[in-house]
C-alpha atoms as a PDB file:
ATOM      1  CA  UNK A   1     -26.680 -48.952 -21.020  1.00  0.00           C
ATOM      2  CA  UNK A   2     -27.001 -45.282 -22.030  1.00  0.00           C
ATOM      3  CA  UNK A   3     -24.085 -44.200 -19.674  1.00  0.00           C
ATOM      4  CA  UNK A   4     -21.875 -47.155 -21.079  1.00  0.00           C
ATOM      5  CA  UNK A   5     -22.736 -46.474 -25.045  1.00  0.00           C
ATOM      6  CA  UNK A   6     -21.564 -42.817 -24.252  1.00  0.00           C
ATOM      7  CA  UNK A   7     -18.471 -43.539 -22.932  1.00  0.00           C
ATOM      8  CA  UNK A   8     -17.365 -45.778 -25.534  1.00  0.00           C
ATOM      9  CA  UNK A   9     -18.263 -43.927 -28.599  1.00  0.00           C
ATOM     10  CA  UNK A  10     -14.600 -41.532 -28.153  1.00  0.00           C
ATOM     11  CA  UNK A  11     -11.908 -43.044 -29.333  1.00  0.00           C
ATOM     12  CA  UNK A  12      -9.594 -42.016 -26.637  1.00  0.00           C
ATOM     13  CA  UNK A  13     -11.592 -44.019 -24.556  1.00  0.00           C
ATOM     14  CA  UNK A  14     -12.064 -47.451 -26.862  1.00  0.00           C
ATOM     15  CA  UNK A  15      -8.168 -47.469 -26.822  1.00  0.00           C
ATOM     16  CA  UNK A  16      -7.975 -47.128 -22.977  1.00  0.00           C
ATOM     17  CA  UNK A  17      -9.936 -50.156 -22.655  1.00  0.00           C
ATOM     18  CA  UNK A  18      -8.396 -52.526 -25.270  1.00  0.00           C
ATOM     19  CA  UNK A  19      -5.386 -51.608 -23.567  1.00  0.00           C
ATOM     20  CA  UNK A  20      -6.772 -52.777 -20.046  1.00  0.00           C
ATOM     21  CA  UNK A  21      -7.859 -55.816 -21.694  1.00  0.00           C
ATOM     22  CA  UNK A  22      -5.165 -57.491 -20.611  1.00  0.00           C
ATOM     23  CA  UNK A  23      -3.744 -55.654 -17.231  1.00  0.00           C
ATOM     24  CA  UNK A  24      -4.764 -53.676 -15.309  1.00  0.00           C
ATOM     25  CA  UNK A  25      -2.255 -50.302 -15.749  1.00  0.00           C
ATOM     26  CA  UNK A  26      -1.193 -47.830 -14.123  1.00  0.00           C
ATOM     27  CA  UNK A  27      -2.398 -43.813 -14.870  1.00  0.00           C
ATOM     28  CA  UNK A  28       1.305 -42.977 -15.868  1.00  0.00           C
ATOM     29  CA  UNK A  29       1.327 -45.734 -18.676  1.00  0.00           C
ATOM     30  CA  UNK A  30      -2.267 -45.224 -19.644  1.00  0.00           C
ATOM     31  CA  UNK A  31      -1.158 -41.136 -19.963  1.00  0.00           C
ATOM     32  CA  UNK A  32       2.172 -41.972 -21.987  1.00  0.00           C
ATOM     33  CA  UNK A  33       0.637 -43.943 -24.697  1.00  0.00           C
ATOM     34  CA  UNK A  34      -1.131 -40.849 -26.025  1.00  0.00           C
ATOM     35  CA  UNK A  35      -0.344 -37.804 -27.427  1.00  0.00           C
ATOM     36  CA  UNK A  36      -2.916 -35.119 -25.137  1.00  0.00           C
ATOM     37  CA  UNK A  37      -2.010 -33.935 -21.815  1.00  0.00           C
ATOM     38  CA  UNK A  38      -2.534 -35.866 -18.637  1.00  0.00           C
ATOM     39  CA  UNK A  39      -5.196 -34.295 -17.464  1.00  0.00           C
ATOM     40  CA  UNK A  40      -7.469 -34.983 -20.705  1.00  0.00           C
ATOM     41  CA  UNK A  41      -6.453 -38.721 -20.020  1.00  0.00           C
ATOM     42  CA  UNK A  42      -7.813 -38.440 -16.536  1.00  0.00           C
ATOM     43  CA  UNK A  43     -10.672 -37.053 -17.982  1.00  0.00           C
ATOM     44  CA  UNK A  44     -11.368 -40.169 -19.971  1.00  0.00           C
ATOM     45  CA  UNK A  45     -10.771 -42.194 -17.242  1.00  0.00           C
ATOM     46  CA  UNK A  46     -13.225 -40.427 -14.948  1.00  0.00           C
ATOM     47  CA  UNK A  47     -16.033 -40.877 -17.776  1.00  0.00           C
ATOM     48  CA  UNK A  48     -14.901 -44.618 -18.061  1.00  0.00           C
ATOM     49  CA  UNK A  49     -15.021 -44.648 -13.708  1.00  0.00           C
ATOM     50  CA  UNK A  50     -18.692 -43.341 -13.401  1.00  0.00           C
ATOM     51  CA  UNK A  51     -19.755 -45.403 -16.809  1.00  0.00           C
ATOM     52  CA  UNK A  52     -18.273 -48.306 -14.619  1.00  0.00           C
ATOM     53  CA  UNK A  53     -16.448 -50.060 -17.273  1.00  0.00           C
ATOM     54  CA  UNK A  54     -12.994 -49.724 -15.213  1.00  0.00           C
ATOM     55  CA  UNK A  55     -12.409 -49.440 -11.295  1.00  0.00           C
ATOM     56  CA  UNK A  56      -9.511 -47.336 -10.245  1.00  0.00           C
ATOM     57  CA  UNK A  57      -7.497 -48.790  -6.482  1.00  0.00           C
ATOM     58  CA  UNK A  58      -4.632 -46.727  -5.301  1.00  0.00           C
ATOM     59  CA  UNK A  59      -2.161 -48.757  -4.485  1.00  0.00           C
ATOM     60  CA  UNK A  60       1.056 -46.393  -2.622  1.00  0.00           C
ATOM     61  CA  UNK A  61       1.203 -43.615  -4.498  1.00  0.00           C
ATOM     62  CA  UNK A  62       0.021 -44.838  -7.919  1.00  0.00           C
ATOM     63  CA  UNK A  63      -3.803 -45.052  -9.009  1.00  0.00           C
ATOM     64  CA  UNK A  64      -4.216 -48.599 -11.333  1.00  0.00           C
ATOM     65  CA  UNK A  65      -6.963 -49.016 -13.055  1.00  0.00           C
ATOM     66  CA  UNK A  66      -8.289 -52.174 -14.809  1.00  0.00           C
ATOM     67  CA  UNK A  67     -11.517 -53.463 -16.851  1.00  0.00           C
ATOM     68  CA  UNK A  68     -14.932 -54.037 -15.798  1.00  0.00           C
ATOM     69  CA  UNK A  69     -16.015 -56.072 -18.565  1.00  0.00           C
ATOM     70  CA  UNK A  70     -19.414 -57.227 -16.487  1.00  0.00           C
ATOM     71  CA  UNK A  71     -21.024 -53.961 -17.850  1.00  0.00           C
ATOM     72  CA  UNK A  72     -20.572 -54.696 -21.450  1.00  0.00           C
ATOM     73  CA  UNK A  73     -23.418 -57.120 -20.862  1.00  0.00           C
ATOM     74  CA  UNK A  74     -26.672 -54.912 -21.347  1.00  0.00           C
ATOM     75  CA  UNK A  75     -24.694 -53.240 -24.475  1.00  0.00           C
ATOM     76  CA  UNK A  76     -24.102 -56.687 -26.222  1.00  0.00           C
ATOM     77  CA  UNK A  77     -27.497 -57.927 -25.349  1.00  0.00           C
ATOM     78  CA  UNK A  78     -29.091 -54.901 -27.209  1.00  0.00           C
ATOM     79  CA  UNK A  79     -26.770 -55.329 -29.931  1.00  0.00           C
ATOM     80  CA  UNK A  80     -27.353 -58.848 -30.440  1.00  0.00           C
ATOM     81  CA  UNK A  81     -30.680 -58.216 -31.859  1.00  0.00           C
ATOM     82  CA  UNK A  82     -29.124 -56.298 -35.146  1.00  0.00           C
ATOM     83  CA  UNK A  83     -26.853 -59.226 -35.408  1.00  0.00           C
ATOM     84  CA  UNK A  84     -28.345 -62.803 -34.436  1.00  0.00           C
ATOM     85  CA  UNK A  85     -30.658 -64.098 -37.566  1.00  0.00           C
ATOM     86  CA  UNK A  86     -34.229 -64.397 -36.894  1.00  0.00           C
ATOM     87  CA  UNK A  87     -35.723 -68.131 -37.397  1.00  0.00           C
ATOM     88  CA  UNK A  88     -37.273 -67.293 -40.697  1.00  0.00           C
ATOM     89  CA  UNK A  89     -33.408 -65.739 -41.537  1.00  0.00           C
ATOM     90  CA  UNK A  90     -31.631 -69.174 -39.991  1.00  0.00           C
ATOM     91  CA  UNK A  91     -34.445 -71.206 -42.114  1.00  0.00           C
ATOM     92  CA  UNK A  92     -33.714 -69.255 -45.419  1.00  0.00           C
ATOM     93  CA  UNK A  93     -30.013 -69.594 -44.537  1.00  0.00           C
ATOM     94  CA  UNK A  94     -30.097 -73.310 -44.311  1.00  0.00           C
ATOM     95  CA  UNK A  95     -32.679 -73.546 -47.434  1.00  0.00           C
ATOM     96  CA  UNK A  96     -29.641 -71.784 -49.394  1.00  0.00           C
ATOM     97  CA  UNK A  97     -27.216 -74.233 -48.089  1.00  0.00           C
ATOM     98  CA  UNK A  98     -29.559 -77.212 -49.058  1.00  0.00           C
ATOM     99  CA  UNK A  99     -29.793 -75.659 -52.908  1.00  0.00           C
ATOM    100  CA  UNK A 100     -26.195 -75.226 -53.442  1.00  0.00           C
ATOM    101  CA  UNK A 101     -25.693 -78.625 -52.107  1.00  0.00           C
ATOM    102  CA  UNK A 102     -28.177 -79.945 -54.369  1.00  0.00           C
ATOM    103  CA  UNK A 103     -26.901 -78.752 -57.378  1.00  0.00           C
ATOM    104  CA  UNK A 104     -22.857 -79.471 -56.514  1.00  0.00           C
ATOM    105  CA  UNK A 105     -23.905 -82.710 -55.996  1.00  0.00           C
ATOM    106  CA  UNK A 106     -26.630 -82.830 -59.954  1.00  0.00           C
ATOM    107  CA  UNK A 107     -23.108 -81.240 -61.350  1.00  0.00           C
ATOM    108  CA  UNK A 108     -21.254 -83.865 -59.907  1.00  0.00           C
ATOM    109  CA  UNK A 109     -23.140 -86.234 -60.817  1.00  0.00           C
ATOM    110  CA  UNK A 110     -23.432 -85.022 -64.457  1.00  0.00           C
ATOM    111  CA  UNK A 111     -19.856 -85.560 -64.983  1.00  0.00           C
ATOM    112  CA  UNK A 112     -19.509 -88.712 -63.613  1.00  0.00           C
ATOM    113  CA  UNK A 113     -22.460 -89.771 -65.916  1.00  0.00           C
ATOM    114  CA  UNK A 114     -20.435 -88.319 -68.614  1.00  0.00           C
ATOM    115  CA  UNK A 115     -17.159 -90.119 -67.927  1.00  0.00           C
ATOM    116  CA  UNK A 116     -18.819 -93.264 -67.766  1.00  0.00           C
ATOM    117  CA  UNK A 117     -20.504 -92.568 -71.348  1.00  0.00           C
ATOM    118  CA  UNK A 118     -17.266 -92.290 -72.485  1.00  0.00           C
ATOM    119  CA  UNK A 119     -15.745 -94.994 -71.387  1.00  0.00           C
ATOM    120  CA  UNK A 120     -18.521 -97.238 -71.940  1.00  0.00           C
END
């Protein structure tokens, strides 16, 4: 997980995969979408290769290289636990829900009672 946090935290890098999101791409068109020399791009690349987030194949002369999205998976599962509520969260959540409710539905109620006062 270390080796994949590392890799992703340049920026260089976060665009290179959002833009093998999609496709897998060629080095050329990875290297032309950014303004620093080649070989810096083939730099990122390399740290994105050994992370294992992308997988290079040469194919003639050209080197593609595409998304390994599989290794994402220990990253988002240690994420998950500054995002995902805890029961007592979920529970407090809901008990919010329920009091709003409950008092949309007293207002509600209130004016009808109101109107029909009125009217009566």
């Amino acid at each position: 997980m270390d080796d994949v946090a590392a890799a992703i935290a340049d920026p260089v890098r976060r665009d290179i995969l959002v833009m093998l999101r999609e496709q897998r791409l060629p080095v050329t068109q990875i290297a032309d979408r950014f303004a620093i020399s080649r070989p810096a791009v083939s730099r990122h690349l390399r740290v994105l290769r050994e992370s294992g987030l992308v997988r290079d194949t040469l194919v003639g002369r050209q080197r593609f290289y595409e998304l390994n999205a599989s290794r994402f998976a220990d990253l988002i599962e240690w994420l998950d636990q500054f995002t995902q509520a805890t029961g007592w969260q979920q529970r407090l959540d809901a008990l919010e829900t329920e009091v709003y409710r409950s008092r949309r539905e007293r207002h509600h109620r209130g004016k009808t009672d109101q109107q029909q006062e009125k009217t009566a």
